[in-house]
N, C-alpha and C. Protein backbone atom coordinates (compact mmCIF):
# COMPACT_ATOMS: atom_id res chain seq x y z
N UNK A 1 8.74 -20.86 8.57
CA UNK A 1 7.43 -20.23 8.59
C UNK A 1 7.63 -18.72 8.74
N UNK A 2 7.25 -18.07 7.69
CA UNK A 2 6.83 -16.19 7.92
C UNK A 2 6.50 -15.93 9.28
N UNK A 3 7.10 -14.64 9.80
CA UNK A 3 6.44 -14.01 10.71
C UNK A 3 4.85 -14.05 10.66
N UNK A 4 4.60 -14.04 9.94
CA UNK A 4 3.12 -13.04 9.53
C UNK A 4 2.06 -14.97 9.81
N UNK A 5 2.57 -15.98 9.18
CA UNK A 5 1.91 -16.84 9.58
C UNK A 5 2.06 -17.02 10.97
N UNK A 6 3.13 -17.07 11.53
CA UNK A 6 3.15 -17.75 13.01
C UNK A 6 2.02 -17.08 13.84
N UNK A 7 1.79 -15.35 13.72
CA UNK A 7 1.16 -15.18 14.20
C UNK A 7 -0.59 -15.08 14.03
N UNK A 8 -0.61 -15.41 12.79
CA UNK A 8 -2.16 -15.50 12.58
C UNK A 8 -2.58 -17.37 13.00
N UNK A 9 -1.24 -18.14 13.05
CA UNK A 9 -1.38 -19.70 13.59
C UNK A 9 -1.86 -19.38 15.15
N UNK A 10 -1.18 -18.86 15.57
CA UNK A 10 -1.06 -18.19 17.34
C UNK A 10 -2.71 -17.90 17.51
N UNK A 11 -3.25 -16.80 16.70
CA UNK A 11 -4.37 -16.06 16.83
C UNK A 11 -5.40 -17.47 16.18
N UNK A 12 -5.24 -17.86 15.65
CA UNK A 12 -6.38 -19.18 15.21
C UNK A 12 -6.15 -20.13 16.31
N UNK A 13 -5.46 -20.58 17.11
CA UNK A 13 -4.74 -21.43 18.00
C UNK A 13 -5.78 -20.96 19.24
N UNK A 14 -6.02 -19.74 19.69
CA UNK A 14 -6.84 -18.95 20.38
C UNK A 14 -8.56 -18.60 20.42
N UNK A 15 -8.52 -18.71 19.09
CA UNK A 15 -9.80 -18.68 18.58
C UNK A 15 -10.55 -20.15 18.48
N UNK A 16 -9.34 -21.01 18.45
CA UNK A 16 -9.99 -22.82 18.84
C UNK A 16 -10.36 -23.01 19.79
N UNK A 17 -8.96 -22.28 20.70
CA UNK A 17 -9.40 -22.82 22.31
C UNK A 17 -10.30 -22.34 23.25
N UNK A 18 -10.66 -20.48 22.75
CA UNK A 18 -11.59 -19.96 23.15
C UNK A 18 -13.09 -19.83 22.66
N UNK A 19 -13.20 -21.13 21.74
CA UNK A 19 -14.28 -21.25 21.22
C UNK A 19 -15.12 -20.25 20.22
N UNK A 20 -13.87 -19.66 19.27
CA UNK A 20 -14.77 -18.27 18.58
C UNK A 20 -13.98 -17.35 18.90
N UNK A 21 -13.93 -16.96 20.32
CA UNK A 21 -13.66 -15.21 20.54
C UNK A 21 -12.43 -15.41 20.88
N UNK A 22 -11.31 -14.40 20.62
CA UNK A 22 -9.96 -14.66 21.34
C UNK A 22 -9.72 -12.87 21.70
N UNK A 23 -9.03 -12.57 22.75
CA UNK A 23 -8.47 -11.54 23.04
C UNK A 23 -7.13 -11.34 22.86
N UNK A 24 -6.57 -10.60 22.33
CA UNK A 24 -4.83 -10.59 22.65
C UNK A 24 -5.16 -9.18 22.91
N UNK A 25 -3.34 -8.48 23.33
CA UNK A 25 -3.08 -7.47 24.05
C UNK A 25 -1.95 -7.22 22.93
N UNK A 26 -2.23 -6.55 21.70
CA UNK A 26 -1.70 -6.49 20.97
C UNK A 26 0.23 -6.29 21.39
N UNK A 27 0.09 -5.28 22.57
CA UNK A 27 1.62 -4.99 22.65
C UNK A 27 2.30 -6.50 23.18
N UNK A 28 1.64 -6.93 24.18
CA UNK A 28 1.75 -8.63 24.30
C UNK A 28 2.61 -9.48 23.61
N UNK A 29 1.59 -9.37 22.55
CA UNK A 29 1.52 -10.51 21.85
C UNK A 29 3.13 -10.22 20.94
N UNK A 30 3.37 -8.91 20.32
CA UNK A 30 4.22 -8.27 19.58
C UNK A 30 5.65 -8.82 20.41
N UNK A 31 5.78 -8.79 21.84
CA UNK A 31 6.67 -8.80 22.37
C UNK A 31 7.28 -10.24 22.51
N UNK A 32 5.82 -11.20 22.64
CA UNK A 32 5.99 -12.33 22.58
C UNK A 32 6.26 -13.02 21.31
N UNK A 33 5.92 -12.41 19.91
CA UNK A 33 6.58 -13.08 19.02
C UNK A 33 7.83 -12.41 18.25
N UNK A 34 8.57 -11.23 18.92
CA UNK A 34 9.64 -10.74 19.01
C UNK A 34 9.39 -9.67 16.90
N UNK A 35 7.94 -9.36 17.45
CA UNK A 35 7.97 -8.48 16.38
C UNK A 35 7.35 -6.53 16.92
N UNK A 36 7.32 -5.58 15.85
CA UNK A 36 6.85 -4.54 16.21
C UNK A 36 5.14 -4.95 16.46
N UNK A 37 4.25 -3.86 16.76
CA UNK A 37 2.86 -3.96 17.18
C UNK A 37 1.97 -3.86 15.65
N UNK A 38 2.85 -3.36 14.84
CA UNK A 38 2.04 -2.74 13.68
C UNK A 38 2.43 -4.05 12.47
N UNK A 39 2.62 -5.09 12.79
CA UNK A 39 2.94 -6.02 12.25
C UNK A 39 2.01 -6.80 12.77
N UNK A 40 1.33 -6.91 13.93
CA UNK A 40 -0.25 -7.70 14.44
C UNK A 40 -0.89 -6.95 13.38
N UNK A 41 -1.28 -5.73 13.57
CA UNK A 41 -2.16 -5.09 13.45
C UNK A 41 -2.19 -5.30 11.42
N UNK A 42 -1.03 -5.70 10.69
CA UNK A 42 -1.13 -6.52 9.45
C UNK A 42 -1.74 -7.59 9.46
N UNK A 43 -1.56 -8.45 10.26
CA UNK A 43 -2.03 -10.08 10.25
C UNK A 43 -3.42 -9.41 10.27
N UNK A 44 -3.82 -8.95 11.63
CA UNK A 44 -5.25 -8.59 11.98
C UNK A 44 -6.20 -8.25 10.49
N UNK A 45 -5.83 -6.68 9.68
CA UNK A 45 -6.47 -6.66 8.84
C UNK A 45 -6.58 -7.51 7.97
N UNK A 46 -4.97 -8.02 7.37
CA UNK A 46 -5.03 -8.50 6.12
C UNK A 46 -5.85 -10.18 6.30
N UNK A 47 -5.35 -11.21 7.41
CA UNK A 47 -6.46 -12.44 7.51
C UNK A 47 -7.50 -12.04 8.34
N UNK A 48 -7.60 -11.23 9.22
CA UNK A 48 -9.18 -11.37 10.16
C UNK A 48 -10.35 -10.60 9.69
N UNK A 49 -10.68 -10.83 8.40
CA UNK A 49 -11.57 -9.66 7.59
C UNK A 49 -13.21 -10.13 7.82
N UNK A 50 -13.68 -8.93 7.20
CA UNK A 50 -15.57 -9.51 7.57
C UNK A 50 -15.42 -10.54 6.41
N UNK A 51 -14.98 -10.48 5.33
CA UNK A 51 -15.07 -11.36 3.85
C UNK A 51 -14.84 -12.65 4.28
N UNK A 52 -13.61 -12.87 5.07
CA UNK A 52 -13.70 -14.18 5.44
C UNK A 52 -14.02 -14.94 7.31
N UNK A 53 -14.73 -13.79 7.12
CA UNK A 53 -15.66 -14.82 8.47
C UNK A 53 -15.06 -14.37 10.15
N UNK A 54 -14.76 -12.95 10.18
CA UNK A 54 -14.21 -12.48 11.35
C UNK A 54 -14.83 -11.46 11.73
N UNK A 55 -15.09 -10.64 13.15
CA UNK A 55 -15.45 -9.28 13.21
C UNK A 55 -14.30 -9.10 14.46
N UNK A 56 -13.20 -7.41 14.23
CA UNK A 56 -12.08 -7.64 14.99
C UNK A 56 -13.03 -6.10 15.50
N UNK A 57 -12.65 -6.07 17.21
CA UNK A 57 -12.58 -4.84 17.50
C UNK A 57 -11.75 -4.81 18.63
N UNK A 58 -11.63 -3.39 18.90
CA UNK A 58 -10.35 -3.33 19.41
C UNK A 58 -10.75 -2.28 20.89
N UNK A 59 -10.44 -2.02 21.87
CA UNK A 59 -10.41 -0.57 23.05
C UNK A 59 -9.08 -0.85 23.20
N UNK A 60 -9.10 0.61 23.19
CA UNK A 60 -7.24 1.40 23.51
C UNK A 60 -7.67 1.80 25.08
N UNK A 61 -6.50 2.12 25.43
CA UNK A 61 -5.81 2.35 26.63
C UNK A 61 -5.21 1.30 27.42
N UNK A 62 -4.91 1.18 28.82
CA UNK A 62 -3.55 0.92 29.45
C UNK A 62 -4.39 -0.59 29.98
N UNK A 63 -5.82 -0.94 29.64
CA UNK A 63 -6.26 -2.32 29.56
C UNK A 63 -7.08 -2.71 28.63
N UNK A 64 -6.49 -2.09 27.41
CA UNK A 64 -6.96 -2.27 25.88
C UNK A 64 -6.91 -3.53 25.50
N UNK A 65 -7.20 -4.07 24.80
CA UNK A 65 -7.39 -5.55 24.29
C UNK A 65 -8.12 -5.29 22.48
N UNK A 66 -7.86 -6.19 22.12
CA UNK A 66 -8.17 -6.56 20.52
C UNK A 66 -8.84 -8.15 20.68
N UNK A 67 -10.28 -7.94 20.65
CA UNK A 67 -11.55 -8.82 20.76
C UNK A 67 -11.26 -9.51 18.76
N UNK A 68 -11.02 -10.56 18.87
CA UNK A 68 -10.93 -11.29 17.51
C UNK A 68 -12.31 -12.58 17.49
N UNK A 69 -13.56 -12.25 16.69
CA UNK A 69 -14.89 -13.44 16.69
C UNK A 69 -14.92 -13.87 15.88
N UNK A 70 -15.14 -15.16 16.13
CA UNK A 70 -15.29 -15.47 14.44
C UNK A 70 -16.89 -15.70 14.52
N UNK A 71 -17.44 -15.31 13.06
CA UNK A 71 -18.32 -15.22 12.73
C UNK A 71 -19.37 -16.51 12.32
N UNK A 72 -20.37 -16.83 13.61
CA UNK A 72 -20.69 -17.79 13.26
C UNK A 72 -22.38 -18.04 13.18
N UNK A 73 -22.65 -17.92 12.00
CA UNK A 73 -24.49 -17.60 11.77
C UNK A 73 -24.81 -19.06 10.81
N UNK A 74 -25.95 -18.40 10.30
CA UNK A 74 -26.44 -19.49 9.24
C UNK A 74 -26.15 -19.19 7.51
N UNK A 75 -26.07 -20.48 7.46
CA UNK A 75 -25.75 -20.20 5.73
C UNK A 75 -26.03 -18.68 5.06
N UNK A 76 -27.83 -19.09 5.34
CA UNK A 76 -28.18 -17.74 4.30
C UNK A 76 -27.85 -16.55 4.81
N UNK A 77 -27.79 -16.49 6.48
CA UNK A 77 -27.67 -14.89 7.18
C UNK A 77 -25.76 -14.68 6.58
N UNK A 78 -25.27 -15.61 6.41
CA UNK A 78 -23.58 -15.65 6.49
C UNK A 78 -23.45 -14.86 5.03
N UNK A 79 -24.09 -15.37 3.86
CA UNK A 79 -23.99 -15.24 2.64
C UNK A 79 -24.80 -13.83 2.38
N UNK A 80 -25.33 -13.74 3.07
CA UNK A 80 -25.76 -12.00 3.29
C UNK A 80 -25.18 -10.85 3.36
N UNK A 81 -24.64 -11.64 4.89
CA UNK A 81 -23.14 -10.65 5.61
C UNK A 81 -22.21 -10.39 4.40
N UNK A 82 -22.00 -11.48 3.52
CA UNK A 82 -21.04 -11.22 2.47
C UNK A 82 -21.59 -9.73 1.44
N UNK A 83 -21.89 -10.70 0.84
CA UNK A 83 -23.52 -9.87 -0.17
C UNK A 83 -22.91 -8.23 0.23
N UNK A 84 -23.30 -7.88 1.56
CA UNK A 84 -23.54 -6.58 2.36
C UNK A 84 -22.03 -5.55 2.47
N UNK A 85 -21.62 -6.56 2.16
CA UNK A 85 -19.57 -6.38 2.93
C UNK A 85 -19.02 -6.19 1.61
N UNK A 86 -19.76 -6.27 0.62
CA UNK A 86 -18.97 -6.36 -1.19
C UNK A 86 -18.62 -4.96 -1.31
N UNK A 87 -19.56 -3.94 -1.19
CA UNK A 87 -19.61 -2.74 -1.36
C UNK A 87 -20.14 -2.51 -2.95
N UNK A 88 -19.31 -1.22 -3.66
CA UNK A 88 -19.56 -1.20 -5.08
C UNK A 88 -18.90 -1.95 -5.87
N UNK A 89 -17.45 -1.97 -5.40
CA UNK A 89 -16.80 -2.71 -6.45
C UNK A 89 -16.06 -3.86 -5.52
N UNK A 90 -15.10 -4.95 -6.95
CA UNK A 90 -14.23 -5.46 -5.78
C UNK A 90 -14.06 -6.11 -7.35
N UNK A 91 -12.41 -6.37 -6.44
CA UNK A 91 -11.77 -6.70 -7.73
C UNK A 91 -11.25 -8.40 -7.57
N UNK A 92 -10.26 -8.70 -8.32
CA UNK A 92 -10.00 -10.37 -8.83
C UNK A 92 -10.19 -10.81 -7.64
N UNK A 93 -9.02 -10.32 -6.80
CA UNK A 93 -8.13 -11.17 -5.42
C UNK A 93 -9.21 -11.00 -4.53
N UNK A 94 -9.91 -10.13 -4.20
CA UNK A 94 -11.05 -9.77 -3.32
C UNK A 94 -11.84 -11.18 -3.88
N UNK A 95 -12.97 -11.33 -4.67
CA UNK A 95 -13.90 -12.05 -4.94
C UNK A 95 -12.98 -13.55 -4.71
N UNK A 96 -11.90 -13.57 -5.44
CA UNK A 96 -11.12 -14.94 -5.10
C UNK A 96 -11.44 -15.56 -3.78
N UNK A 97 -10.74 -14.46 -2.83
CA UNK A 97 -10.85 -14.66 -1.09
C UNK A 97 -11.75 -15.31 -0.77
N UNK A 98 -13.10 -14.14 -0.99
CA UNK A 98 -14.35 -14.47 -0.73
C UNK A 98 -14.64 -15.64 -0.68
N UNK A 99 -14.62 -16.37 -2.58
CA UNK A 99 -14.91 -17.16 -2.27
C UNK A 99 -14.14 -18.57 -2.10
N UNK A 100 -13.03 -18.50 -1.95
CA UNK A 100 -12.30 -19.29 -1.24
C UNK A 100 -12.57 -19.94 0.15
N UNK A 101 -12.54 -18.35 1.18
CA UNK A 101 -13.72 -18.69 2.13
C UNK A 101 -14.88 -19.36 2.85
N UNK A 102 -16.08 -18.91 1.58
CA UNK A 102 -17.24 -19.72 1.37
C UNK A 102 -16.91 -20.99 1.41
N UNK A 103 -16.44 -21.51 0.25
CA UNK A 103 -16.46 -23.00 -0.58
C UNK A 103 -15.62 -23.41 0.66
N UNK A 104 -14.48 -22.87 1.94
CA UNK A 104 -13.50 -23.42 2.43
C UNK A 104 -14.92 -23.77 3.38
N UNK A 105 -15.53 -23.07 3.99
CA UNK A 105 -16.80 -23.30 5.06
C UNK A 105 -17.95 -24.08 4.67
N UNK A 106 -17.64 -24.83 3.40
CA UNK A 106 -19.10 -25.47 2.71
C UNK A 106 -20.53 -24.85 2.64
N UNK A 107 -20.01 -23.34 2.24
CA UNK A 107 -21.46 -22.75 2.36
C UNK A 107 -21.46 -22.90 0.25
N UNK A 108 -20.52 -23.34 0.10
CA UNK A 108 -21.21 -23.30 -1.52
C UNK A 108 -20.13 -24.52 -2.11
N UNK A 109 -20.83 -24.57 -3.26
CA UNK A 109 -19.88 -26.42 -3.20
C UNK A 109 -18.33 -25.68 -4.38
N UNK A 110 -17.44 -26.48 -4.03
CA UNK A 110 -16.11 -25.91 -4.29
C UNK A 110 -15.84 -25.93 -6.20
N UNK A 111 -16.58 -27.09 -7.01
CA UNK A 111 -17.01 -26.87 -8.28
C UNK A 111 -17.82 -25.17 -8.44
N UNK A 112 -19.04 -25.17 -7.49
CA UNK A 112 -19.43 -23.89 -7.78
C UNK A 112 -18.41 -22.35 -7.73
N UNK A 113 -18.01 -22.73 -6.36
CA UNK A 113 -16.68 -21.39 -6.42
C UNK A 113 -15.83 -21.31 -7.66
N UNK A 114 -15.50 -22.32 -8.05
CA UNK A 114 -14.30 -22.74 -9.43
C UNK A 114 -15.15 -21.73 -10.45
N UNK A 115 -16.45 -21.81 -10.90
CA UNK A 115 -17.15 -21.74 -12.07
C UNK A 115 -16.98 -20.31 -11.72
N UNK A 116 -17.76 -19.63 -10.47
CA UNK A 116 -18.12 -18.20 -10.11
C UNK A 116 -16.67 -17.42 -10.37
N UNK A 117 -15.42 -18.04 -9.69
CA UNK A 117 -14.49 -17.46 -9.57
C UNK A 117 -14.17 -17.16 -11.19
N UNK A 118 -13.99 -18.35 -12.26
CA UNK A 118 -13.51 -17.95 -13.52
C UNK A 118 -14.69 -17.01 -14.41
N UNK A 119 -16.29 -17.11 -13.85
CA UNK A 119 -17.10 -15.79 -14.46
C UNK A 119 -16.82 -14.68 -14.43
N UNK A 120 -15.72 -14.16 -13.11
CA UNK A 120 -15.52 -13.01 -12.31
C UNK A 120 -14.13 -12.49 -12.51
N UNK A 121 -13.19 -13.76 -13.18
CA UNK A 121 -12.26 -13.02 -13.41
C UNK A 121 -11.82 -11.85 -14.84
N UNK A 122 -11.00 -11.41 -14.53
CA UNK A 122 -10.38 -9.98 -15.25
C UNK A 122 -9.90 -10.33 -17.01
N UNK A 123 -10.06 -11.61 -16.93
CA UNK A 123 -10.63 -12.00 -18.56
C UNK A 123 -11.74 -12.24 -19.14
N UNK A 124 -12.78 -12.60 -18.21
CA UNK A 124 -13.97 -12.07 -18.69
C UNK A 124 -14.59 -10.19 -19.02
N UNK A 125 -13.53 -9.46 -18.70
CA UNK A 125 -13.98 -7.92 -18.58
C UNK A 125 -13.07 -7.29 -19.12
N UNK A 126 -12.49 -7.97 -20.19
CA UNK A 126 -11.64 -7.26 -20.68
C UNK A 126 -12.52 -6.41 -21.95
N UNK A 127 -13.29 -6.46 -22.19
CA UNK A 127 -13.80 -5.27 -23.02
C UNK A 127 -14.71 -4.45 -21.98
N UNK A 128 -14.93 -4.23 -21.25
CA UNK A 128 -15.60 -3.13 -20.30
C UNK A 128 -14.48 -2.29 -19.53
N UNK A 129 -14.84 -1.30 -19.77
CA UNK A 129 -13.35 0.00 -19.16
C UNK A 129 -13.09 0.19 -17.82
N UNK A 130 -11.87 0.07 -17.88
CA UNK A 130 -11.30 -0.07 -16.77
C UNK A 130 -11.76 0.35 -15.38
N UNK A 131 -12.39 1.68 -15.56
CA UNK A 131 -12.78 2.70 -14.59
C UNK A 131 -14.33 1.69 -14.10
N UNK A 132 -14.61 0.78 -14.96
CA UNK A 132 -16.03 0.15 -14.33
C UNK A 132 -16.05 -1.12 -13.73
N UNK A 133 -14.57 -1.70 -14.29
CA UNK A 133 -14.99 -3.21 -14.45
C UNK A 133 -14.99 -3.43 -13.06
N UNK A 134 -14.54 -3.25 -12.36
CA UNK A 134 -14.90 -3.59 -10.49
C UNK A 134 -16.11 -3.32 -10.13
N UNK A 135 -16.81 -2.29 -10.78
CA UNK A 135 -18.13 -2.10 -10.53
C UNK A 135 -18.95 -3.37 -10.75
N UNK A 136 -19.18 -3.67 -12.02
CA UNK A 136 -20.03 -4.53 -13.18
C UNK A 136 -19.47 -6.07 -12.09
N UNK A 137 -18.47 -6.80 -11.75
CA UNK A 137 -17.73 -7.70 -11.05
C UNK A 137 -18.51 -7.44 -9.81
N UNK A 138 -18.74 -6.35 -9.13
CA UNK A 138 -19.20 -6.42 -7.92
C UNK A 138 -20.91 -6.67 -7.88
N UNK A 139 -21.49 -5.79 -8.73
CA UNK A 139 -23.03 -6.24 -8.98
C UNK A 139 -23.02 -7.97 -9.51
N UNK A 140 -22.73 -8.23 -10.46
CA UNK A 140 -22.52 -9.37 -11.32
C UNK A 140 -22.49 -10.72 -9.78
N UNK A 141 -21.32 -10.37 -8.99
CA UNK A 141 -21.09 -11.24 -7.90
C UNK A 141 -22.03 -11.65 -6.70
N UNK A 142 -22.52 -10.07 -6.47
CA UNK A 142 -23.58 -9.78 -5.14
C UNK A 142 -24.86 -10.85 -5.69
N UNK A 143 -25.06 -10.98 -7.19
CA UNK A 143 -26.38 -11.64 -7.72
C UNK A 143 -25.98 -12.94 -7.78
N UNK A 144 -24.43 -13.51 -8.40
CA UNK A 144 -24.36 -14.78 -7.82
C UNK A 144 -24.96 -15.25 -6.66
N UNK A 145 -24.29 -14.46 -5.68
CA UNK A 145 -24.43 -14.80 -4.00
C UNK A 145 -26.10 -14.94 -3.92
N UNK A 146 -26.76 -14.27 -4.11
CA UNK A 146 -28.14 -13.75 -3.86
C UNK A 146 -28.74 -14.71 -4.17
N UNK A 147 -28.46 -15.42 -5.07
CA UNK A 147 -29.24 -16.65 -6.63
C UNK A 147 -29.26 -17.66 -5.28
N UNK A 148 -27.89 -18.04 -5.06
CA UNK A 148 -27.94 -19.20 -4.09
C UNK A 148 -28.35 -19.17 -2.69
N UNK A 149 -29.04 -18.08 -2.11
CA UNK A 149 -29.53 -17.97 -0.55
C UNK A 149 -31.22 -18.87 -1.18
């Protein structure tokens, strides 16, 4: 098993037992899985994102802690939060996530993700220029989402 999984297993392991919210002490935790601090702070961004269902915050100093929630509302408020979190653009792997996510939480049925995901991918946009197609993908997506609240 990767570094990088053990510790996002660790941090979900936490988030079971604490029902949602977990705290670690980032330097802690680093020491305890015999890695640097800025190697949490990878796991943290790259799996604990708003896209897939987390809000991380953090206070520094000498009883700092890193607050990890998982995000837990209603369908339509959840599919909102998304909606809201797209921004202007977003590209293949982004929308993939997303809705990987979703369909993984049964907020949309996993045939539907299949269909949305291949509308959205980078072979459907191959005649729209480059400089846009994340744009056009990100509107195009936000109205998927929107259709089904």
């Amino acid at each position: 098993m990767r570094l990088s999984d053990a510790i996002a297993n660790y941090i979900l392991e936490q988030l079971k037992e604490m029902h949602g919210t977990a705290e670690i002490q980032r330097n802690e935790l680093a020491n305890a899985m015999g890695c640097v601090p800025s190697q949490i702070n990878y796991v943290l961004t790259s799996r604990f994102t708003p896209e897939k269902g987390y809000r991380v915050e953090s206070r520094r100093g000498g009883g700092g802690y890193i607050r990890i929630t998982q995000v837990q509302v209603g369908r339509d408020a959840f599919l909102m939060h998304v909606v809201n979190s797209i921004g202007d653009s977003a590209d293949t792997a982004t929308v993939r996530a997303i809705l990987q996510n979703i369909a993984h939480q049964g907020l949309i049925p996993k045939e539907t993700a299949r269909l949305m995901a291949a509308a959205l991918s980078d072979r459907c946009y191959r005649d729209v220029p480059p400089d846009t197609r994340d744009k056009v993908r990100a509107a195009i997506f936000k109205n998927m989402l929107l259709a089904s609240i």
